[in-house]
Protein backbone atom coordinates (compact mmCIF):
# COMPACT_ATOMS: atom_id res chain seq x y z
CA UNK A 1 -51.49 52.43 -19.17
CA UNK A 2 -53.21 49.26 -19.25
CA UNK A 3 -55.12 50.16 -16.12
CA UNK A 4 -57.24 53.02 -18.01
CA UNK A 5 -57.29 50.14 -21.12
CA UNK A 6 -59.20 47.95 -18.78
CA UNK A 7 -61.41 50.78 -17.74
CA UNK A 8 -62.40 51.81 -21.34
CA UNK A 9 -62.86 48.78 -22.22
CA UNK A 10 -65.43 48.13 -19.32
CA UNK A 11 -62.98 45.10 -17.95
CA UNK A 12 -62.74 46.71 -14.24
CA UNK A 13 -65.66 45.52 -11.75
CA UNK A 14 -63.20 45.64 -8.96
CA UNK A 15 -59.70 46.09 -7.46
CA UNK A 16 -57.76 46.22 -4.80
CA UNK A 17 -56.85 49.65 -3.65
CA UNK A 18 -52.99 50.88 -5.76
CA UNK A 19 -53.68 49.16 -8.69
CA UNK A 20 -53.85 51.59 -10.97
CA UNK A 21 -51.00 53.24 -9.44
CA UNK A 22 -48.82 49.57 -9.11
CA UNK A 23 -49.86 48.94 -12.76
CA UNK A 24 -49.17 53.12 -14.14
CA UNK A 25 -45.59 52.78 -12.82
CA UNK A 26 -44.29 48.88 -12.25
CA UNK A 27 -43.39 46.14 -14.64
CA UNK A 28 -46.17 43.56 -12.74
CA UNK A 29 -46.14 39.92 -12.93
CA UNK A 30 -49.74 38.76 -13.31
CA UNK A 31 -52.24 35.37 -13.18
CA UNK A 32 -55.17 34.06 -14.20
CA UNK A 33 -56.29 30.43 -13.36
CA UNK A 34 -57.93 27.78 -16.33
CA UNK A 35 -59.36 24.99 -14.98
CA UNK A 36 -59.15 21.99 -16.92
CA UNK A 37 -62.53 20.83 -16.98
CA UNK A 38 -63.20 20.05 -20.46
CA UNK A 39 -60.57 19.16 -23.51
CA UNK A 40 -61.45 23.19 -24.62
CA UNK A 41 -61.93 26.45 -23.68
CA UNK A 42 -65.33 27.90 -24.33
CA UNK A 43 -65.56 31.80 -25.42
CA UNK A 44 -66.18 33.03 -21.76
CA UNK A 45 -62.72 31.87 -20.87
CA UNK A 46 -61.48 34.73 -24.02
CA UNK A 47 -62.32 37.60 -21.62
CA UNK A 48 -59.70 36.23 -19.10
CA UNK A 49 -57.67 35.36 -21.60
CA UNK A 50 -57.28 38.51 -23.96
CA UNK A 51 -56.72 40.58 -20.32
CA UNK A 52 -53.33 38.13 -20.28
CA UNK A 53 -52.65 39.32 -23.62
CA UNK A 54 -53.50 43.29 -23.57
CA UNK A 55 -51.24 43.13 -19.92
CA UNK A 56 -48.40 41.62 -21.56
CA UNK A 57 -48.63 43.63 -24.16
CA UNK A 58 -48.54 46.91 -21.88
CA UNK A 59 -44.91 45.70 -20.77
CA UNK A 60 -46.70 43.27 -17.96
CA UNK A 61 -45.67 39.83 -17.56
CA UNK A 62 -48.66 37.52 -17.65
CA UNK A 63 -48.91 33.45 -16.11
CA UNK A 64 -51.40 31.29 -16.90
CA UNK A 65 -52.28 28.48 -14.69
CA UNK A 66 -53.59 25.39 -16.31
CA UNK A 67 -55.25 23.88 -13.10
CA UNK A 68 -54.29 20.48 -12.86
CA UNK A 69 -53.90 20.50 -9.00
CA UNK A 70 -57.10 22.73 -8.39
CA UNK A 71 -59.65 20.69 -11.07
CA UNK A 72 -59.38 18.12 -8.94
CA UNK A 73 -61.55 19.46 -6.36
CA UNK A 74 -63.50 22.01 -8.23
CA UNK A 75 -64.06 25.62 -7.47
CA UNK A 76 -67.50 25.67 -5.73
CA UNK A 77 -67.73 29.81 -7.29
CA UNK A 78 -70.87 30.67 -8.79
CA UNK A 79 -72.26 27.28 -8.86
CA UNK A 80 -75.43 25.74 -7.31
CA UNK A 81 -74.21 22.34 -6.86
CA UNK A 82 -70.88 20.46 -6.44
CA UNK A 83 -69.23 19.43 -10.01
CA UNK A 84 -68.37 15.89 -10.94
CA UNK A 85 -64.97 15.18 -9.55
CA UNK A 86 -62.74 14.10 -12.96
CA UNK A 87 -60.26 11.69 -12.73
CA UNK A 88 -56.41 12.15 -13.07
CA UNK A 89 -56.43 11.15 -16.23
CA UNK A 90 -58.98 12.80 -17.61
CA UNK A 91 -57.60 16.46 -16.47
CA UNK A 92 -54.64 15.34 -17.90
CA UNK A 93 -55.92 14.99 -20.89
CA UNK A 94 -58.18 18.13 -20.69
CA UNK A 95 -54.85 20.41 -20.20
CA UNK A 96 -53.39 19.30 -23.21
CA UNK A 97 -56.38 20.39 -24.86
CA UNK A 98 -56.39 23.35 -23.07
CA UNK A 99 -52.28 24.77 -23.40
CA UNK A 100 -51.95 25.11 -27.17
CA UNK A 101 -54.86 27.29 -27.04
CA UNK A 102 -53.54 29.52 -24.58
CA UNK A 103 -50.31 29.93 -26.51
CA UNK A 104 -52.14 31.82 -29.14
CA UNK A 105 -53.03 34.61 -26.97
CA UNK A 106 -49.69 34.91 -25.10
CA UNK A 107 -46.40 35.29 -26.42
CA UNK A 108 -43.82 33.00 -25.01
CA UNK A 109 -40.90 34.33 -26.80
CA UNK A 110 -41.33 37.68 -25.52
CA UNK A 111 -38.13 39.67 -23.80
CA UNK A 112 -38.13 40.92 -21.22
CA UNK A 113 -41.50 39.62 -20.40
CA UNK A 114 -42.23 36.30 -21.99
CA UNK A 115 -45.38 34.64 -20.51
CA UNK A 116 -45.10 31.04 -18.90
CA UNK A 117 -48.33 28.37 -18.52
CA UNK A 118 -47.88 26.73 -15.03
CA UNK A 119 -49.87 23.39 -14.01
CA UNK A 120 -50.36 23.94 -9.85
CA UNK A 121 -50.17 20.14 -9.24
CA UNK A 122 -46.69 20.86 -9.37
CA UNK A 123 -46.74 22.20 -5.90
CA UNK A 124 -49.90 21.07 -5.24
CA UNK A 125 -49.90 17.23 -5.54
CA UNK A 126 -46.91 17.32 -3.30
CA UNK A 127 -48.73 18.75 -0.53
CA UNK A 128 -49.27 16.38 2.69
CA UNK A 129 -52.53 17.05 4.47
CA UNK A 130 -50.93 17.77 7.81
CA UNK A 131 -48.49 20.44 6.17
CA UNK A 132 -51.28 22.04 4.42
CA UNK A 133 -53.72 22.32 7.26
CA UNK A 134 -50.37 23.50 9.45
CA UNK A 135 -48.69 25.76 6.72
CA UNK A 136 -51.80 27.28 5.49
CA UNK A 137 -55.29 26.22 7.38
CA UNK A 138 -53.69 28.03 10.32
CA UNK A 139 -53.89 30.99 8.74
CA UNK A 140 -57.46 31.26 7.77
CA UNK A 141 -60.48 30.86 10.27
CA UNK A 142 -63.85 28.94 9.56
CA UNK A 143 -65.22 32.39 10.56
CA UNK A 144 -63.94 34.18 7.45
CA UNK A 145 -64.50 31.11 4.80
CA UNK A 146 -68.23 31.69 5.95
CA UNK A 147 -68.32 35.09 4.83
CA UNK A 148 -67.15 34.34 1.36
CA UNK A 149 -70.24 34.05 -1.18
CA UNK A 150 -69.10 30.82 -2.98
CA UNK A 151 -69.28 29.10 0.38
CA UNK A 152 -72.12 31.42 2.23
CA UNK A 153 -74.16 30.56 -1.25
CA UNK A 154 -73.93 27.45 -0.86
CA UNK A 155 -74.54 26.93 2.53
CA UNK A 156 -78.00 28.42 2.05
CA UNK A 157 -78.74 25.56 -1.04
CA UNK A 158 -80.66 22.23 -0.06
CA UNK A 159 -77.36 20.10 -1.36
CA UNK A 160 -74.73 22.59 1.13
CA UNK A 161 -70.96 22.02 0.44
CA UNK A 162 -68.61 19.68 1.16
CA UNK A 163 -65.53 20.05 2.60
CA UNK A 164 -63.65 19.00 -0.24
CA UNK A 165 -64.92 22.16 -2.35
CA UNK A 166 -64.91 24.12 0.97
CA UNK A 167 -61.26 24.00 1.27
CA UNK A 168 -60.83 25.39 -2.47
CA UNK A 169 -60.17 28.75 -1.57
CA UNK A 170 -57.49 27.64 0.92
CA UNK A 171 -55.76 26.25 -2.48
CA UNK A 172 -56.06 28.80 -4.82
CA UNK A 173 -54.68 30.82 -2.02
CA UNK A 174 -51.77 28.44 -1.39
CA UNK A 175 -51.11 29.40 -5.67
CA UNK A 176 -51.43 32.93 -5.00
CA UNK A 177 -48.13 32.85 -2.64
CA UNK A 178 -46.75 29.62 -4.40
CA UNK A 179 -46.52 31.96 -7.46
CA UNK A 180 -45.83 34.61 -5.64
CA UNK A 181 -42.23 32.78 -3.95
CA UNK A 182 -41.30 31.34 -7.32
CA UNK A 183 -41.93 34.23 -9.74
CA UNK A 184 -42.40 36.94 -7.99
CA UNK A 185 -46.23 37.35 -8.91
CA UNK A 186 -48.06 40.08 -7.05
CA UNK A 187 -51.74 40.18 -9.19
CA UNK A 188 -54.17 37.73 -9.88
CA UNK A 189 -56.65 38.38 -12.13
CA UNK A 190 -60.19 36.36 -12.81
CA UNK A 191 -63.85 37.32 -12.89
CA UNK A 192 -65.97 38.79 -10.46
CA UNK A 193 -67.27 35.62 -9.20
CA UNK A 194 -63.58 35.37 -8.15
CA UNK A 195 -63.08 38.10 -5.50
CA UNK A 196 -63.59 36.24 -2.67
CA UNK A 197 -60.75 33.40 -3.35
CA UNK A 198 -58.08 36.18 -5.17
CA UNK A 199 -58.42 38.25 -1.62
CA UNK A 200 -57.64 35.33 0.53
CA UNK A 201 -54.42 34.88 -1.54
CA UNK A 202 -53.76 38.91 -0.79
CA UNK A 203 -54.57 37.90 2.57
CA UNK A 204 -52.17 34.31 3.01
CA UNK A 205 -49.14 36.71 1.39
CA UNK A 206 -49.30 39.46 3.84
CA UNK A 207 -49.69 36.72 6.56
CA UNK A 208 -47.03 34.48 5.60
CA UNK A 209 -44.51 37.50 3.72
CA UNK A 210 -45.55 40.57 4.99
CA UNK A 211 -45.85 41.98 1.58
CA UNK A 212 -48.57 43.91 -0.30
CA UNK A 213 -50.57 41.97 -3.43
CA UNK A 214 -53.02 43.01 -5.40
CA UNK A 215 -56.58 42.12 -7.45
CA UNK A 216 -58.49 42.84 -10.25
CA UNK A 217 -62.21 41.15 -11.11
CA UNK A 218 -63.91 41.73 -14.84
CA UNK A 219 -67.35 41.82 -15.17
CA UNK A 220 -69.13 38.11 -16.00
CA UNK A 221 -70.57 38.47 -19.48
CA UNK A 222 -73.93 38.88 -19.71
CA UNK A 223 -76.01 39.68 -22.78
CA UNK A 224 -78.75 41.72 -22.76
CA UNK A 225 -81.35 39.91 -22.25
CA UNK A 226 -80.09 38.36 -19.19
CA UNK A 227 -78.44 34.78 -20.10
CA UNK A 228 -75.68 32.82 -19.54
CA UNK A 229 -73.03 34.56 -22.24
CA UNK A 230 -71.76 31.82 -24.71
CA UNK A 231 -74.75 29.51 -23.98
CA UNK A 232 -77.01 28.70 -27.26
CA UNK A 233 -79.39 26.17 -28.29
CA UNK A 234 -76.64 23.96 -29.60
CA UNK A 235 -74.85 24.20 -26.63
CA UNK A 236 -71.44 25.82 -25.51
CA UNK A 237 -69.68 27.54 -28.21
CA UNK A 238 -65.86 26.29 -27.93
CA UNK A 239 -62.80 27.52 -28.99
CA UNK A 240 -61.64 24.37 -30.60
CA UNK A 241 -63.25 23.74 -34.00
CA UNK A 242 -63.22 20.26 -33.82
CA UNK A 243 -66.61 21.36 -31.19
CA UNK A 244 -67.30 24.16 -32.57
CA UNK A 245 -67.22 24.87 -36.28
CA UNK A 246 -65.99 28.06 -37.47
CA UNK A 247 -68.81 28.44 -39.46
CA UNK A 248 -70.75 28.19 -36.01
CA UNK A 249 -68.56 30.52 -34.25
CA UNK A 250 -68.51 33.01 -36.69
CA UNK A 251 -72.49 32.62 -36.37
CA UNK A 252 -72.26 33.32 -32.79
CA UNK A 253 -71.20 36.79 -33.70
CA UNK A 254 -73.31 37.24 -36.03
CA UNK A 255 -76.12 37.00 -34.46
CA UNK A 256 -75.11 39.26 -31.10
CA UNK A 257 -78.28 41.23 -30.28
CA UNK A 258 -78.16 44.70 -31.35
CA UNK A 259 -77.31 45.98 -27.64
CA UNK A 260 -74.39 44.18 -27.07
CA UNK A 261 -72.42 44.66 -30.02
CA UNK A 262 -70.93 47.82 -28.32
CA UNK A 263 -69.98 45.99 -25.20
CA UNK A 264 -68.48 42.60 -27.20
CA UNK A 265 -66.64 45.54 -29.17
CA UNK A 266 -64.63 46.75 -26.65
CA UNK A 267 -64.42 43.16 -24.87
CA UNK A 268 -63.13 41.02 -27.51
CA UNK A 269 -60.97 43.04 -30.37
């Protein structure tokens, strides 16, 4: 099943407890969030991306979210200081960079289990501030928003957080159970930098539902000597080869150090 896949392929940091079991003997609907800040994906979004494909290929049916409501605030995960906030128009234009390229990983045509690209500012833009804090604050105390790491990590920086990224988690968990109502989506997926927002989804669903959900976190890729994966001296290598060349992508391969090539094996073919 595509469970042990994962496993051999060294895509499983963590999971919620059942789902191997949920994913050995259900047809699961599945998500992974894109957010749309640049016109392109860059090769550390093909790790997220190719677990889409390998679930939907297992008989799974896999959503992407294109993050239109989301990139407007910006998740605070793994970062050091808050991102420039990007105007309407220019995520706009970013997710129509961004959708043809995740239609070559997913097939939409696909029966029973054709895959669908959602943008959450369909549900999300429509939100008023005192339904959201009354729908969905309620359920979530400043107590356990402190515990996550995005937010306890950046409490401890000089710069802190504001409360505009401070109240992405409470979004992505609002997804979680929008996606959950509408197609009957009970896994996210993302990387392991993740955790902490796909669990308060788990979390808002049993609240608000009373049913079970479940999570799964890959690895972030590494290489072996300990950088940023994707990140060379020219920069970010994209998937769009109007910023990337082929020629330069095919490089990047290329040139993998000798004790990764095992590991990029089994994570991208």
């Amino acid at each position: 099943n595509v469970y042990e896949e994962f496993q051999w392929r060294g895509l499983v940091y963590d999971a919620t407890e059942g789902v191997p079991e949920v994913l050995a003997r259900e047809t699961v609907t599945a998500y992974i969030g894109f957010d749309p800040t640049a016109s392109s994906l860059h090769i550390g979004s093909l790790l997220p991306l190719m677990a889409l494909g390998r679930l939907q290929r297992y008989g799974h049916v896999p959503i992407a979210i294109a993050g239109g409501g989301t990139g407007t605030i910006g998740d605070p995960s793994g970062k050091t200081q808050e991102r420039a906030l990007l105007s309407l128009e220019e995520i706009e234009r970013n997710l129509d960079g961004i959708r043809p390229q995740l239609a070559r990983f997913l097939d939409f045509d696909a029966s029973p289990n054709a895959a669908r690209i959602v943008n959450n500012a369909e549900w999300l833009a429509k939100i008023d501030l005192l339904g959201f804090l009354r729908d969905t604050g309620k359920y979530f105390t400043v107590n356990y928003l402190l515990q996550k790491e995005s937010v306890n990590r950046r409490l401890e920086s000089e710069e802190g957080i504001s409360f505009t990224e401070f109240s992405y988690l409470l979004l992505q968990a609002r997804d979680f159970l929008e996606l959950f109502d509408r197609h009957g989506c009970t896994m996210q997926l993302g990387g392991s930098d993740q955790w902490g927002n796909i669990t308060a989804g788990i979390d808002l669903i049993r609240k608000m539902r009373g049913q079970k959900a479940h999570g799964l976190v890959m690895p972030l890729v590494t290489t072996a000597a300990g950088t940023k994966f994707g990140k060379t001296e020219a920069g970010t290598v994209w998937l769009d080869p109007e910023r990337t060349s082929p020629f330069r992508f095919y490089q990047f391969w290329l040139n993998t150090d000798d004790r990764d090539v095992v590991k990029y094996l089994k994570f991208f073919t």
